[in-house]
Protein backbone atom coordinates (compact mmCIF):
# COMPACT_ATOMS: atom_id res chain seq x y z
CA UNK A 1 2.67 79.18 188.49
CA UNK A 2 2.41 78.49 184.66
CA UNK A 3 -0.95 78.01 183.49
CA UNK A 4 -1.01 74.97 180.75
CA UNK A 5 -2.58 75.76 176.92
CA UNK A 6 -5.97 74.54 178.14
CA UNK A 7 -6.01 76.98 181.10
CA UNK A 8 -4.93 79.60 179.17
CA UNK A 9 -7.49 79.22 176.88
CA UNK A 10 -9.97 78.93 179.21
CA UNK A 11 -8.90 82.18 181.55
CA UNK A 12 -8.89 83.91 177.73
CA UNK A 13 -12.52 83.04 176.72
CA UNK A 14 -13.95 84.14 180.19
CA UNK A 15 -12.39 87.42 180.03
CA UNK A 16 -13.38 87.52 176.46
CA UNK A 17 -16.88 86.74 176.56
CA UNK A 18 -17.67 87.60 180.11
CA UNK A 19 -21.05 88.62 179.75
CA UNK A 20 -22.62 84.80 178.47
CA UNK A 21 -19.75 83.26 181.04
CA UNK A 22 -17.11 82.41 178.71
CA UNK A 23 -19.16 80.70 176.58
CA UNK A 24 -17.79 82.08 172.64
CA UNK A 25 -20.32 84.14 170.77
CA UNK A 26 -19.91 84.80 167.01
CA UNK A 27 -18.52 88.17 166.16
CA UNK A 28 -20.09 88.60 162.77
CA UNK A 29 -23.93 88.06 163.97
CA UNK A 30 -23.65 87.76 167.49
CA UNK A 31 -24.86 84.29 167.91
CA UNK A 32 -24.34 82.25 170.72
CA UNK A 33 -24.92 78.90 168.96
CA UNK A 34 -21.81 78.09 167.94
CA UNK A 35 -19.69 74.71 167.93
CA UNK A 36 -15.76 73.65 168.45
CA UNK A 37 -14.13 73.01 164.91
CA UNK A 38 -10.65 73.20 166.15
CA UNK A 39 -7.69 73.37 163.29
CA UNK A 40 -5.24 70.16 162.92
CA UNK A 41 -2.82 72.45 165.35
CA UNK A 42 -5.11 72.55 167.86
CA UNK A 43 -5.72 76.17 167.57
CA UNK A 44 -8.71 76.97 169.22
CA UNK A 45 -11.69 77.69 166.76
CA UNK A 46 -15.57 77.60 166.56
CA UNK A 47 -17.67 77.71 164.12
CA UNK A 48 -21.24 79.41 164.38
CA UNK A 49 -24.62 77.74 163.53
CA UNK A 50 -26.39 80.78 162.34
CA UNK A 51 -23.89 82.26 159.58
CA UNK A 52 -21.22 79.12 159.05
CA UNK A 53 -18.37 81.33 159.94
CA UNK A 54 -15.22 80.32 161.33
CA UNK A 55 -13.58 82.62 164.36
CA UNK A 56 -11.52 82.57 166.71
CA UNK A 57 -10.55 83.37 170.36
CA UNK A 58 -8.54 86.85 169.08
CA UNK A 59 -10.41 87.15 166.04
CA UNK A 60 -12.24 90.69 166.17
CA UNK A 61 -9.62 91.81 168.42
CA UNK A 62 -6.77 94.65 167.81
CA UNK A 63 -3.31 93.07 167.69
CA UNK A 64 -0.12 94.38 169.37
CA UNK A 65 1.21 94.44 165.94
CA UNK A 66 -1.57 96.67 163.71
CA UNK A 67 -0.44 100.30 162.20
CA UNK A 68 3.54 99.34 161.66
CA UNK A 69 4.82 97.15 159.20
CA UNK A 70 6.38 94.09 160.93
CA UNK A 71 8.92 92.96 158.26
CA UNK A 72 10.49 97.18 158.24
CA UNK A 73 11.12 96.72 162.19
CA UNK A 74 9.72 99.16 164.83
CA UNK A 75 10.26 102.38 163.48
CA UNK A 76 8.20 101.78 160.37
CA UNK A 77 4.69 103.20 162.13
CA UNK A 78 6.08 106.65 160.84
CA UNK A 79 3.26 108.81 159.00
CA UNK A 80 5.00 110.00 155.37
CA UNK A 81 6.45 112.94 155.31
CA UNK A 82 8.07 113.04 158.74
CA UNK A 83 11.61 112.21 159.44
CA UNK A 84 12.56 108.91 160.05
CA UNK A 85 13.77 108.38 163.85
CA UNK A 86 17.17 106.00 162.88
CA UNK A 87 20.00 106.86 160.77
């Protein structure tokens, strides 16, 4: 069964922010009044009362991608000064 973008986003935020029931808290101050200001794509994005900053739902979260350098491909997470692993 395939979940639908609204679903998704739904399951996301209550694993996220499990502790206030999926309801988004701001990461910078920890505020729970916050309001929906989605972006023109539809991304989903809030906005919080307290401080006026934007977030969203992965925002404050590591990414898959963080410590290589995307565009140099998958070997490029190499600390300087040891070999390379491809020719």
């Amino acid at each position: 069964m395939r979940l639908s973008p609204r679903e998704a986003e739904t399951l996301s935020a209550a694993i996220r922010w499990s502790a206030t029931g999926g309801r988004p808290v701001c990461p910078g101050c920890a505020c729970d009044a916050v309001y929906d200001c989605r972006r023109a794509t539809s991304a989903p994005r809030w906005r919080c009362k307290a401080c006026r900053k934007d977030f969203s739902l992965t925002q404050g979260r590591r990414p898959h991608h963080r410590g290589r350098d995307r565009r140099r491909g998958p070997q490029s997470h190499a600390r300087p000064g040891t070999p390379e692993l491809r020719p």
